[in-house]
N, C-alpha and C. Protein backbone atom coordinates (compact mmCIF):
# COMPACT_ATOMS: atom_id res chain seq x y z
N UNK A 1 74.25 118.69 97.01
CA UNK A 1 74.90 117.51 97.57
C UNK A 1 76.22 117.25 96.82
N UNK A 2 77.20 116.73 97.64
CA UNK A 2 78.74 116.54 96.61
C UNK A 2 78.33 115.25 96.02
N UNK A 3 78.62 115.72 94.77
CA UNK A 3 78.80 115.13 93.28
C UNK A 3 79.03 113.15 93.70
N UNK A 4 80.33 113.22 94.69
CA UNK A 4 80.58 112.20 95.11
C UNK A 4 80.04 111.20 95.84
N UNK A 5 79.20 111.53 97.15
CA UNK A 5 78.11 111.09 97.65
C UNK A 5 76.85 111.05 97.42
N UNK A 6 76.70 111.46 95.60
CA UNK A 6 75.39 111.61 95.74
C UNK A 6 75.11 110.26 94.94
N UNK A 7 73.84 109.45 95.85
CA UNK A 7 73.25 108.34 95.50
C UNK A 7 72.44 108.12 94.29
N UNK A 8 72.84 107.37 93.72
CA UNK A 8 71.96 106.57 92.74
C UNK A 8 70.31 106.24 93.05
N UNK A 9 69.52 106.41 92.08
CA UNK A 9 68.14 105.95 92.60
C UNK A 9 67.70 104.32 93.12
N UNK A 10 67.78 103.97 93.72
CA UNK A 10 68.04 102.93 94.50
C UNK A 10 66.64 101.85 93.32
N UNK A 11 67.60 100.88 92.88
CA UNK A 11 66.84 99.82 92.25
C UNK A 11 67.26 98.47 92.14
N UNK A 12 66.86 97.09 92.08
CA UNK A 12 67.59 95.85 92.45
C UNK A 12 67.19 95.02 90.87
N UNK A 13 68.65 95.32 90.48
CA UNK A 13 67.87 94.40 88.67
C UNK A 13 68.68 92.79 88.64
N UNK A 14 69.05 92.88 89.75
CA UNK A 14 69.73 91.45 89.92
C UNK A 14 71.10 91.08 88.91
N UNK A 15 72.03 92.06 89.13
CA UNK A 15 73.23 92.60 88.39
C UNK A 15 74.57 91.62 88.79
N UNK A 16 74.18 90.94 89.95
CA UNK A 16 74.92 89.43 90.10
C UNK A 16 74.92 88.51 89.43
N UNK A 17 73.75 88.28 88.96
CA UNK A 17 73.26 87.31 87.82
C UNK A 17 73.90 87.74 86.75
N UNK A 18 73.88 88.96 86.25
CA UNK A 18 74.40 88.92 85.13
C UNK A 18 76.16 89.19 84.77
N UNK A 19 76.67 89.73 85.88
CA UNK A 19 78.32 89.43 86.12
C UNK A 19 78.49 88.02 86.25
N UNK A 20 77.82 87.43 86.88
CA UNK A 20 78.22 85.84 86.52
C UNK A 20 77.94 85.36 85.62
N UNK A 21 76.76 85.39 85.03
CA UNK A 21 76.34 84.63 83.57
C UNK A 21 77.53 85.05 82.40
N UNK A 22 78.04 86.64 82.68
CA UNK A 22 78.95 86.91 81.85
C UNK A 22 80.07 86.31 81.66
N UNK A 23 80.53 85.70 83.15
CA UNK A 23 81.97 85.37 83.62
C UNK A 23 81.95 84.13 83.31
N UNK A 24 80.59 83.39 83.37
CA UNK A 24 81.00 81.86 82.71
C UNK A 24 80.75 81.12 81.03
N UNK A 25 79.86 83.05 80.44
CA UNK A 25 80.21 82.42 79.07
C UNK A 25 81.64 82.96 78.51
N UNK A 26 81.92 83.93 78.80
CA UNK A 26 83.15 84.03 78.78
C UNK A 26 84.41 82.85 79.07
N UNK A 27 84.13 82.08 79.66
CA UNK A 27 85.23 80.75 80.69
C UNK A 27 85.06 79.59 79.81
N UNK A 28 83.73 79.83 79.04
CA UNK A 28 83.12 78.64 78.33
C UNK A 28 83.78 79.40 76.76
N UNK A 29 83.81 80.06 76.17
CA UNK A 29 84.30 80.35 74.83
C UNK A 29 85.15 80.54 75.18
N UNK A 30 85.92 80.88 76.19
CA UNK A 30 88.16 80.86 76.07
C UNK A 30 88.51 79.72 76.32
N UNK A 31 87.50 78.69 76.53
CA UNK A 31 88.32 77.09 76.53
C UNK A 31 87.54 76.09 75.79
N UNK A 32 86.61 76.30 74.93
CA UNK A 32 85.41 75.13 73.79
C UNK A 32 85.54 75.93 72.86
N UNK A 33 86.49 77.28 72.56
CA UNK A 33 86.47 77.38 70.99
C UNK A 33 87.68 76.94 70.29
N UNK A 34 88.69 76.14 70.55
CA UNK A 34 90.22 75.82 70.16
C UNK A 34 91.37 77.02 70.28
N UNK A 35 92.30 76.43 70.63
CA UNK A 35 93.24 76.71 70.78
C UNK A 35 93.66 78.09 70.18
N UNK A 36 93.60 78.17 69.13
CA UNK A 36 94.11 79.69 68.21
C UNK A 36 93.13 80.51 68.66
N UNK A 37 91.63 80.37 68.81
CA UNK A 37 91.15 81.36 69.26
C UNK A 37 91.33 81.48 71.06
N UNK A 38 91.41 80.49 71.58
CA UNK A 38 91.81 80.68 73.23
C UNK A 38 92.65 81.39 73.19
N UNK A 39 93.94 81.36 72.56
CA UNK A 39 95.33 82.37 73.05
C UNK A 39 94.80 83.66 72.81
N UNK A 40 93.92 83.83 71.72
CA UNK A 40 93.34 85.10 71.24
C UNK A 40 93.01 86.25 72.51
N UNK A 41 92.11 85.21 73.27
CA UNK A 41 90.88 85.75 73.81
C UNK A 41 91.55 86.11 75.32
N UNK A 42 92.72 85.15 75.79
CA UNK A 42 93.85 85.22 76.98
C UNK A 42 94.28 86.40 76.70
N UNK A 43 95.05 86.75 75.60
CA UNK A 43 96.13 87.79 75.57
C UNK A 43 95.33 89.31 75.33
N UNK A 44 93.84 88.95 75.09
CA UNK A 44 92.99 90.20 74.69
C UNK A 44 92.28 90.67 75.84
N UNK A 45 92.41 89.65 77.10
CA UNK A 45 91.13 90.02 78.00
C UNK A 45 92.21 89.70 79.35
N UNK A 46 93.28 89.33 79.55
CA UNK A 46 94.00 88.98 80.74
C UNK A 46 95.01 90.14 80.71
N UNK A 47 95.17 90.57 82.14
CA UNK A 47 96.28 91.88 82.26
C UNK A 47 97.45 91.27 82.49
N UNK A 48 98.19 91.72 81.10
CA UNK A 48 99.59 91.21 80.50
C UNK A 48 100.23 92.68 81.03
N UNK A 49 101.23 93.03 82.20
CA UNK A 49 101.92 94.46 81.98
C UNK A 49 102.50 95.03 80.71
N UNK A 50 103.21 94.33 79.86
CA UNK A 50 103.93 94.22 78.70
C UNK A 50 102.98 94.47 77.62
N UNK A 51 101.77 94.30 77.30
CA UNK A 51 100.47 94.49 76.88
C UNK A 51 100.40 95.86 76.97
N UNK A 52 99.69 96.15 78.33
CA UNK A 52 99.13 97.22 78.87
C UNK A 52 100.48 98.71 78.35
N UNK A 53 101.80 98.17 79.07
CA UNK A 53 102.49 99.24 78.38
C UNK A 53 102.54 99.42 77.35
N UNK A 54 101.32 98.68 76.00
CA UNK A 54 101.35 99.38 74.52
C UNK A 54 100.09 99.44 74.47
N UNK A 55 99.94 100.00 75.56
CA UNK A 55 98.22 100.43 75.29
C UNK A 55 97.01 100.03 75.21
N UNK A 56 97.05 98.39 75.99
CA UNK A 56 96.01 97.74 75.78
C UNK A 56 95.23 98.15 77.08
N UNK A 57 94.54 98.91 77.69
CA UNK A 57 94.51 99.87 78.96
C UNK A 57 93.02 98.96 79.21
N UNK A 58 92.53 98.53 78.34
CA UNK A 58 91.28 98.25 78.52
C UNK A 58 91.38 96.61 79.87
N UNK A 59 92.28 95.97 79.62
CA UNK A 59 92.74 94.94 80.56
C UNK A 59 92.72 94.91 81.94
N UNK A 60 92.43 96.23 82.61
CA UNK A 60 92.57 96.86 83.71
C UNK A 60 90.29 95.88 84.14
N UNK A 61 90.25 96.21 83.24
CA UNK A 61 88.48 96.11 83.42
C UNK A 61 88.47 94.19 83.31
N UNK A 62 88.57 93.66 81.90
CA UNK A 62 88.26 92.76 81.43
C UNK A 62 88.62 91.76 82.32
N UNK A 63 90.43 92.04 82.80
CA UNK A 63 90.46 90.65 83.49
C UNK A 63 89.88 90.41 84.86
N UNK A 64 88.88 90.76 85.24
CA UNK A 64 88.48 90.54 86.19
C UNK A 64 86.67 89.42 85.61
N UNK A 65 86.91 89.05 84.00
CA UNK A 65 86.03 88.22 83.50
C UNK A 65 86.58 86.73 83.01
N UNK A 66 88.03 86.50 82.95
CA UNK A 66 89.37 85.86 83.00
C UNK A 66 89.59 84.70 84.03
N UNK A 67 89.41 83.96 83.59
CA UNK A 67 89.59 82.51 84.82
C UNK A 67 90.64 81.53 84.20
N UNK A 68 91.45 81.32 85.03
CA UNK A 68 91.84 79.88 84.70
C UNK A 68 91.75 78.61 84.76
N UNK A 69 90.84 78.39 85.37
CA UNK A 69 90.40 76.77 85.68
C UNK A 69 89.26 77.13 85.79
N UNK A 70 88.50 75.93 85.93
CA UNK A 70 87.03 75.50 86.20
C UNK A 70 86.82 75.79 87.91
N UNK A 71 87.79 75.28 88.59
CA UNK A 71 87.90 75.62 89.77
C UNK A 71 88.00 76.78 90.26
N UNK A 72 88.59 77.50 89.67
CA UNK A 72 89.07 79.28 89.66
C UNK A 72 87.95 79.70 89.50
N UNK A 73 87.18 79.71 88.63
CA UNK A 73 85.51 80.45 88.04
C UNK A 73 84.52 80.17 89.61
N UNK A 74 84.70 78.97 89.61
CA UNK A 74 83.30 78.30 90.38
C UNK A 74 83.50 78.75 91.71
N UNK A 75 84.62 78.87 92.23
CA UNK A 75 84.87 79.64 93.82
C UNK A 75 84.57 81.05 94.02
N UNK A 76 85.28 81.63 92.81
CA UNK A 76 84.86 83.21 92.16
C UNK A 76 83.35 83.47 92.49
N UNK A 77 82.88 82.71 91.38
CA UNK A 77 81.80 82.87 91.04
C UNK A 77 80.82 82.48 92.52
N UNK A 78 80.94 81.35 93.29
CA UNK A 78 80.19 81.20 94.37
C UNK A 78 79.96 81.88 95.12
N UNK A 79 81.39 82.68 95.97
CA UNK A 79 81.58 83.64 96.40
C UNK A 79 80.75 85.50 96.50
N UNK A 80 81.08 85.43 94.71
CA UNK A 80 79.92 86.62 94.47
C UNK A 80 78.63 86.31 94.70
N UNK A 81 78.18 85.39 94.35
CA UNK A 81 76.62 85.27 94.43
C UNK A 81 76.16 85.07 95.96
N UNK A 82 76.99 84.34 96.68
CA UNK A 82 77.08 84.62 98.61
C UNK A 82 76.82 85.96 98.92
N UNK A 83 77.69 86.25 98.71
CA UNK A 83 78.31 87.35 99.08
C UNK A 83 77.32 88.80 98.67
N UNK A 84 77.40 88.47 97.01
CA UNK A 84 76.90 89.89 96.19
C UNK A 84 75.42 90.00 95.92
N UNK A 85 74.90 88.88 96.41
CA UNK A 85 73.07 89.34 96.50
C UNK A 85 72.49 89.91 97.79
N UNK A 86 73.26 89.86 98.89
CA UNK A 86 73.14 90.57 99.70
C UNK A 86 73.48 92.23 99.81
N UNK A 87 74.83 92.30 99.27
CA UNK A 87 75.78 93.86 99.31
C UNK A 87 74.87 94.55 98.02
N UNK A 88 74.34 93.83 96.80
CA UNK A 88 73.35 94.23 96.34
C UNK A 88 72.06 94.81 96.30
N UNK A 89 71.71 94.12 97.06
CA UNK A 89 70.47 94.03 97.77
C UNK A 89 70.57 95.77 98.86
N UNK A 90 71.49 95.85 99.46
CA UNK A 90 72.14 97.25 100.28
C UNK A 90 71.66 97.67 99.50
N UNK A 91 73.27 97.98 98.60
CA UNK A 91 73.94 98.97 97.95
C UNK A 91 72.62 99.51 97.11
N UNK A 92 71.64 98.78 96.15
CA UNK A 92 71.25 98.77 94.88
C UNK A 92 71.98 98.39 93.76
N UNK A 93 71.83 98.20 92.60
CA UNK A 93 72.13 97.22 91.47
C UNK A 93 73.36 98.69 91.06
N UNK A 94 72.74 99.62 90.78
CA UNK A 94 73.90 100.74 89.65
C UNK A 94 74.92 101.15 90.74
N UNK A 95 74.72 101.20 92.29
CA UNK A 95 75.96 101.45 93.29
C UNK A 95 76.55 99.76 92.98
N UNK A 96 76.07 99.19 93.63
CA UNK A 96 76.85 97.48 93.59
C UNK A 96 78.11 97.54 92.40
N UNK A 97 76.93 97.86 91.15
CA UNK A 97 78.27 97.77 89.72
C UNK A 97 79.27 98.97 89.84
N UNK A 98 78.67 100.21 90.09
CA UNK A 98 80.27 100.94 90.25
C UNK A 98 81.16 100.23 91.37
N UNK A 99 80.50 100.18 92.65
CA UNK A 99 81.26 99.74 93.54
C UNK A 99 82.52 98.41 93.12
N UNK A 100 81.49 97.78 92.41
CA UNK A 100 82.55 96.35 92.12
C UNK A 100 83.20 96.50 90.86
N UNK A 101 83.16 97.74 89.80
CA UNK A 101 84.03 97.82 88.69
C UNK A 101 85.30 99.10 89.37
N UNK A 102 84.99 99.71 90.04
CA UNK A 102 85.91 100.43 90.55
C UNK A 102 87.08 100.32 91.56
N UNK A 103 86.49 99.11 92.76
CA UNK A 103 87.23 98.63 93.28
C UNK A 103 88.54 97.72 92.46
N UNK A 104 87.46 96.76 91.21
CA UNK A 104 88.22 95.60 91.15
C UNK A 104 88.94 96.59 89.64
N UNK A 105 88.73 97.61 89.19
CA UNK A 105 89.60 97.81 88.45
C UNK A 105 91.14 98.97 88.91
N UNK A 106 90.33 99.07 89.71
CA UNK A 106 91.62 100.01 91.01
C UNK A 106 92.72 98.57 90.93
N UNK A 107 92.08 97.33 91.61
CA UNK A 107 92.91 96.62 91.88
C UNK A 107 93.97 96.35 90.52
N UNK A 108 93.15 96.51 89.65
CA UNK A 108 94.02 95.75 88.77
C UNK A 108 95.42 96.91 88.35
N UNK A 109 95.05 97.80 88.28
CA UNK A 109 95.84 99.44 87.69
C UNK A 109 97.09 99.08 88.93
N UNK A 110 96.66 98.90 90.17
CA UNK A 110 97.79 98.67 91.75
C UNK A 110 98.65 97.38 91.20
N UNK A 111 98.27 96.15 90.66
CA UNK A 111 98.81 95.08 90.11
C UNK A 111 99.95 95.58 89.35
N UNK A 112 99.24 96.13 87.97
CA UNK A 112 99.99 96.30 86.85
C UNK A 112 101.40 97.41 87.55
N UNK A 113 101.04 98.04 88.57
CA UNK A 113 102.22 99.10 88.61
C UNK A 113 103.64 98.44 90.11
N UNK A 114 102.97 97.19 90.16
CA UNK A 114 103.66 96.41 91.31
C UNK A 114 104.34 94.96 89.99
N UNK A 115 103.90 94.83 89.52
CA UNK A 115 104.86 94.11 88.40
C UNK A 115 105.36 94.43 87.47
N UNK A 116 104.70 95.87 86.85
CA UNK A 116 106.38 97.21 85.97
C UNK A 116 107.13 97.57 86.97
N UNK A 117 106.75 97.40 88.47
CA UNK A 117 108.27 97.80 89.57
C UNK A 117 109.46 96.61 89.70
N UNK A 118 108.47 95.72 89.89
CA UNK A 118 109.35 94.66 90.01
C UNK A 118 110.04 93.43 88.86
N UNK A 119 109.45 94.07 87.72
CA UNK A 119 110.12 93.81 86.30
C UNK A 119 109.37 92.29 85.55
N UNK A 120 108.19 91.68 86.80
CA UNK A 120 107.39 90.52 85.99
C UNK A 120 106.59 91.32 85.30
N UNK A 121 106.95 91.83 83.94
CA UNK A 121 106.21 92.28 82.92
C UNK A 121 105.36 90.91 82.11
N UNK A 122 105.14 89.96 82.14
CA UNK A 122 105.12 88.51 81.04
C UNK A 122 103.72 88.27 81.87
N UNK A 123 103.35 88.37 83.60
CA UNK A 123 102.37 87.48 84.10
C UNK A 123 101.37 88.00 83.45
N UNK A 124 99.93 86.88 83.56
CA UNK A 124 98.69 87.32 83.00
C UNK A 124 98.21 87.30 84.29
N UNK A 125 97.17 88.26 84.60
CA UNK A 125 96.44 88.22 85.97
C UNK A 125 94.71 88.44 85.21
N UNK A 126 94.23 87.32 85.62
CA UNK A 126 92.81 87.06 85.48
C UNK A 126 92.04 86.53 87.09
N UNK A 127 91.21 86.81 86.49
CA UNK A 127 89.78 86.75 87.65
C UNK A 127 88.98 88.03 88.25
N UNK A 128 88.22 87.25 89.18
CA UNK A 128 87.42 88.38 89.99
C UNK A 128 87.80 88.45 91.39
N UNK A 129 88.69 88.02 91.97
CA UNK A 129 88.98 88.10 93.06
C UNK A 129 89.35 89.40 94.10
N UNK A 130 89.87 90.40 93.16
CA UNK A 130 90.29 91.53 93.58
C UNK A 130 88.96 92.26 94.52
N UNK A 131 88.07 92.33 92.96
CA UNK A 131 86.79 92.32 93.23
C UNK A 131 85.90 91.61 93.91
N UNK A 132 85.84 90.72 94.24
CA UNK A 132 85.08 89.54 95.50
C UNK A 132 85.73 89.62 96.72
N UNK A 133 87.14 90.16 96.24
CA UNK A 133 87.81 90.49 98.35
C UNK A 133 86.50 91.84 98.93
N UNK A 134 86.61 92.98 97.62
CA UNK A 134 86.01 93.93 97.63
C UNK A 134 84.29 93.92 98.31
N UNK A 135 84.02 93.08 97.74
CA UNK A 135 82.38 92.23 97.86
C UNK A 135 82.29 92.21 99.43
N UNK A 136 83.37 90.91 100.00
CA UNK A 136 83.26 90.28 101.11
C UNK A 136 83.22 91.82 102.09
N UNK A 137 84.65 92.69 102.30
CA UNK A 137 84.62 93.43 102.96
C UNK A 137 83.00 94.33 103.28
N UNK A 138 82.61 94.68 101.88
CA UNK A 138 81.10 95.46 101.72
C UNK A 138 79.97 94.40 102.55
N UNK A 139 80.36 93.70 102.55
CA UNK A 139 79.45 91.93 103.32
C UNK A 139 79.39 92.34 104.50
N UNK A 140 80.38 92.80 105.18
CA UNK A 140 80.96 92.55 106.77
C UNK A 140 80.52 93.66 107.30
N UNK A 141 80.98 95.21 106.29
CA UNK A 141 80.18 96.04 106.92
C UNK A 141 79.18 96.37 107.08
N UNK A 142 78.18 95.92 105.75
CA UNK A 142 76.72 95.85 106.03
C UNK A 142 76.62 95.07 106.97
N UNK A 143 76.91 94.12 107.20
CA UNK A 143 76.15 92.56 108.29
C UNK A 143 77.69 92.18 109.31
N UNK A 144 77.83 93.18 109.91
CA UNK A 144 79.24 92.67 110.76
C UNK A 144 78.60 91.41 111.75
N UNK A 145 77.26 91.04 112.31
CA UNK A 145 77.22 90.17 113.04
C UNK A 145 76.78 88.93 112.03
N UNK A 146 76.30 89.23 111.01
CA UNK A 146 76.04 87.91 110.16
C UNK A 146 77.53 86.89 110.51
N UNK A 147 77.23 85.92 110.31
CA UNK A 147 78.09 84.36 110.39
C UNK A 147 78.27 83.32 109.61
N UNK A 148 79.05 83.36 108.68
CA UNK A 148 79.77 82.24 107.96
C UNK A 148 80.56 80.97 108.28
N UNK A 149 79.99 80.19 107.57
CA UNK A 149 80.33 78.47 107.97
C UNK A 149 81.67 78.42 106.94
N UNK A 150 82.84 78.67 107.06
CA UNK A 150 84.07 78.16 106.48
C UNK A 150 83.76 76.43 106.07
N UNK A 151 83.74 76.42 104.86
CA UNK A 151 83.48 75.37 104.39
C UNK A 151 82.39 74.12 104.79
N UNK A 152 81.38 75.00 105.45
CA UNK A 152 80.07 74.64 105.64
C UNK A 152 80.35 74.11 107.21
N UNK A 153 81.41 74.52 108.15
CA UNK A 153 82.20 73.82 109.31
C UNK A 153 82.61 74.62 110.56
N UNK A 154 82.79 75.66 110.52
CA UNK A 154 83.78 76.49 111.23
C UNK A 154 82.80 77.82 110.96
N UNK A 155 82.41 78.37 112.48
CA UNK A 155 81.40 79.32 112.25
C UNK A 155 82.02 80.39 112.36
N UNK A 156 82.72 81.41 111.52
CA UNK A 156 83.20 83.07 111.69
C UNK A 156 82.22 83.82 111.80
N UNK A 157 81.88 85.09 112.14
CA UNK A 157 81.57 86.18 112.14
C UNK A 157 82.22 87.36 111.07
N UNK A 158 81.33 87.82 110.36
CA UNK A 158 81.66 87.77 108.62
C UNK A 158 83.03 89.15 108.73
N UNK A 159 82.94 89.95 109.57
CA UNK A 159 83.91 90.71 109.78
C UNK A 159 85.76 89.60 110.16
N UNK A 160 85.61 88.83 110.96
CA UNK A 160 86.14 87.80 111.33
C UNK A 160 87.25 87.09 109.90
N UNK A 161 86.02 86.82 109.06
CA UNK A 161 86.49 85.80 107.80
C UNK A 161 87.07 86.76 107.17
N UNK A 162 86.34 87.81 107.04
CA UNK A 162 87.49 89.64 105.82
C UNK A 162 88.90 89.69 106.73
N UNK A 163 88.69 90.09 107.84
CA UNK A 163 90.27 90.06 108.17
C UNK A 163 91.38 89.26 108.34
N UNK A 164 90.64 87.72 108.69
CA UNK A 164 91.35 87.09 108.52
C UNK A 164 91.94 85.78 107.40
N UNK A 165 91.05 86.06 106.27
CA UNK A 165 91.32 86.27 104.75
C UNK A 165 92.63 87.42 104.36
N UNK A 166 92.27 88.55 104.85
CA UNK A 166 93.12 89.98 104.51
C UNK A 166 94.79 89.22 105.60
N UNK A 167 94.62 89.14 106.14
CA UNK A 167 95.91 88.73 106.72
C UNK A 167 96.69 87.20 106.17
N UNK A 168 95.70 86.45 105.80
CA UNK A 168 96.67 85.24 105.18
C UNK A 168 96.98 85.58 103.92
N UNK A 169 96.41 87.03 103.29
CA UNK A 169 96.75 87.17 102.35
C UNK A 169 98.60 88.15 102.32
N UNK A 170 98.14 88.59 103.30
CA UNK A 170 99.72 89.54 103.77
C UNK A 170 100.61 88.55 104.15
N UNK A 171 100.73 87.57 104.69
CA UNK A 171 101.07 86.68 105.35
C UNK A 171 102.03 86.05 103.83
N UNK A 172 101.28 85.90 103.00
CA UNK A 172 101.46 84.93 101.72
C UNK A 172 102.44 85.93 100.48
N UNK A 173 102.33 87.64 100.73
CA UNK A 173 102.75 88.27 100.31
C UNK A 173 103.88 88.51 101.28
N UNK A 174 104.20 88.68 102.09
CA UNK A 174 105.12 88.66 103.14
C UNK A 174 106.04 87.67 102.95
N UNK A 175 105.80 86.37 103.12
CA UNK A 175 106.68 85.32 102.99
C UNK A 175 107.03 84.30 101.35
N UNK A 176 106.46 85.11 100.54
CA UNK A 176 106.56 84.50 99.16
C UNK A 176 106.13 83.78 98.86
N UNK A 177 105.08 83.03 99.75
CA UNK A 177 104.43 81.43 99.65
C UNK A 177 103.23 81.38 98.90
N UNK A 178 103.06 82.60 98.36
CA UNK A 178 101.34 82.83 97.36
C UNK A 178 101.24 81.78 96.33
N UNK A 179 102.45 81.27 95.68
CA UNK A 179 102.05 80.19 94.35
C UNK A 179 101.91 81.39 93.46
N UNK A 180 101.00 80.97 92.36
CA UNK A 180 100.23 81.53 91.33
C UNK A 180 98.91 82.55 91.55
N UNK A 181 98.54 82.67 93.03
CA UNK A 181 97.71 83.14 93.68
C UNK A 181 98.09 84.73 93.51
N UNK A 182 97.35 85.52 92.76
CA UNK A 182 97.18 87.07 93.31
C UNK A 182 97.21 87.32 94.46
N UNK A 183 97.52 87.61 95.76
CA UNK A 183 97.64 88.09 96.77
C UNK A 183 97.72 89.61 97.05
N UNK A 184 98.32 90.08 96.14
CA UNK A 184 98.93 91.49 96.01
C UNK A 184 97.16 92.15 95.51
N UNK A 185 96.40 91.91 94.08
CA UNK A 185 95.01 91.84 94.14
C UNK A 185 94.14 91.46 95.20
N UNK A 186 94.20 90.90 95.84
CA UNK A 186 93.29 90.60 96.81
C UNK A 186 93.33 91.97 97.77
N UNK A 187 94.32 92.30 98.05
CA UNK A 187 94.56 92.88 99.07
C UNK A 187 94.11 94.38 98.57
N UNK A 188 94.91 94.81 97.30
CA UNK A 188 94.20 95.82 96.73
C UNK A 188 92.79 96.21 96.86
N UNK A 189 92.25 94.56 96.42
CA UNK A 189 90.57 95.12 96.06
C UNK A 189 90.07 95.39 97.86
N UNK A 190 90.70 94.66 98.60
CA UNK A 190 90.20 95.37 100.07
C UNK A 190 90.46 96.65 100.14
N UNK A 191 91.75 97.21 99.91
CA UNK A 191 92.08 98.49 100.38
C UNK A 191 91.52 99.27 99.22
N UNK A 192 90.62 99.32 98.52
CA UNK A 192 90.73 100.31 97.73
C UNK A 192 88.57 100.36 98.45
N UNK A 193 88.47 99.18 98.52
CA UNK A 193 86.91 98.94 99.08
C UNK A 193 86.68 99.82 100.51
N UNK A 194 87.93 99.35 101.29
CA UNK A 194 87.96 100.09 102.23
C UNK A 194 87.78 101.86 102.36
N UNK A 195 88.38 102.09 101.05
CA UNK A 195 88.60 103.83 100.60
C UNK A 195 87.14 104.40 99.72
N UNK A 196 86.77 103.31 99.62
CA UNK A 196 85.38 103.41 98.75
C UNK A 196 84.23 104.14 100.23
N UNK A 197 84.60 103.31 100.83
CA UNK A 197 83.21 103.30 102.14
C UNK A 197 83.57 104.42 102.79
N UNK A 198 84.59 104.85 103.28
CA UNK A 198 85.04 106.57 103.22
C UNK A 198 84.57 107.29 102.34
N UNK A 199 85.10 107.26 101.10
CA UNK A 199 85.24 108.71 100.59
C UNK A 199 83.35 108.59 100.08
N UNK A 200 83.11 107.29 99.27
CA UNK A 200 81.31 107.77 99.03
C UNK A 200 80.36 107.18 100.29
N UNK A 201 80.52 106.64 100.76
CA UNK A 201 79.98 106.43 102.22
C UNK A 201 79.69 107.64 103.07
N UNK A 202 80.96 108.24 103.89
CA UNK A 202 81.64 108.71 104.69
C UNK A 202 81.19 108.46 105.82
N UNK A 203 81.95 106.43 105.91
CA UNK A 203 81.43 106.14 106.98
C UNK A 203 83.14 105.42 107.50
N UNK A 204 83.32 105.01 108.54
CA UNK A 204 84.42 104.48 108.70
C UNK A 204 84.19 102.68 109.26
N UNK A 205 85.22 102.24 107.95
CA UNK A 205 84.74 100.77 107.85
C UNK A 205 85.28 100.34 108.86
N UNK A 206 86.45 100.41 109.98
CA UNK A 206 86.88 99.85 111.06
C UNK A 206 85.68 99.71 112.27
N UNK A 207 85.03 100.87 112.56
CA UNK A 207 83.64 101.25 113.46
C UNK A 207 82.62 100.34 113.35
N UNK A 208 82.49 100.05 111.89
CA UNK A 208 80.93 98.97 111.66
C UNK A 208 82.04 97.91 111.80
N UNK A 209 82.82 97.57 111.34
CA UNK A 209 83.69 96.12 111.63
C UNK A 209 83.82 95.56 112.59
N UNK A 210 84.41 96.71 113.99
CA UNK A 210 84.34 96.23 115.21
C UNK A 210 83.17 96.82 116.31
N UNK A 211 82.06 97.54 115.76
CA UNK A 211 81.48 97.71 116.90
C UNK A 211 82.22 99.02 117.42
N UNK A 212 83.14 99.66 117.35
CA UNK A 212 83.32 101.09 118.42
C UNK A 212 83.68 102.34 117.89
């Protein structure tokens, strides 16, 4: 069997739980241990380009454990556990974690080489979002007819909410209107999720998305 497609022994150790438990003691010691150690723990675990070009390579992984607000974590974090006890539940626990360290560290490596182009060497890019775009898409193609309540209100069809998430995110990269918002990550962790379900899948994610 190629090396690439070949499956993991399928087991469920509940590996959501523990990416989150990680992500919020982490959120909880970079902001309740003071100040000198917060900058510490920012500049050691958030992808700085200016960093990374002296070799701090490991940033590519970490900041995707990196939050900036309380608000930032808790959407993150909601999101995965929506989202990632199901694609879990699929995938199995040791596919789920490659799947979601590979995507979301793809994303971050696509970041870092889109702000050494465009010369914002200084931003810090933290979170899991790259990785939770990554999640959602894996959501849609397992369960393209499953249905999501947009803010407990507005019923999508989970293929529905990925693309049209993926487009306000182009939309926001397109017209400059992102804020402080990764956009450029988001979009990554889709397209690289998307390349995931090809190449170890070898299934085509447009087909389960739309039905043809």
């Amino acid at each position: 069997m190629n090396i690439i497609r070949r499956p993991f022994r399928y087991a469920n150790y509940n590996a959501v739980y523990w990416l989150i438990g990680i992500n919020f003691i982490i959120f909880a010691a970079t902001y309740f241990i003071g100040p000198r150690y917060q900058h510490f723990l920012i500049t050691r675990l958030s992808m700085i380009p200016i960093l990374v070009m002296e070799g701090w390579v490991w940033s590519f992984v970490t900041y995707m454990f990196m939050h900036g607000s309380f608000q930032h974590i808790l959407f993150n974090m909601l999101g995965l556990f929506i989202f990632g006890m199901h694609v879990e539940r699929q995938m199995g626990s040791s596919e789920f974690l490659l799947f979601y360290f590979v995507t979301g560290t793809l994303a971050g490596i696509f970041s870092f080489i889109m702000y050494y182009v465009t010369g914002n060497h200084i931003v810090a890019l933290m979170g899991a979002s790259g990785a939770l775009y990554a999640v959602q898409l894996a959501y849609a193609i397992f369960f393209p007819h499953a249905v999501i309540y947009i803010w407990g209100l507005i019923p999508l069809r989970a293929p529905v909410m990925v693309l049209g998430f993926t487009a306000l995110s182009l939309f926001f990269v397109a017209s400059g209107r992102g804020g402080n918002v990764a956009h450029l990550t988001h979009l990554a962790g889709f397209a690289f999720a998307w390349l995931y379900f090809m190449i170890r899948y070898g299934v085509s994610p447009w087909r389960r998305l739309t039905g043809r």
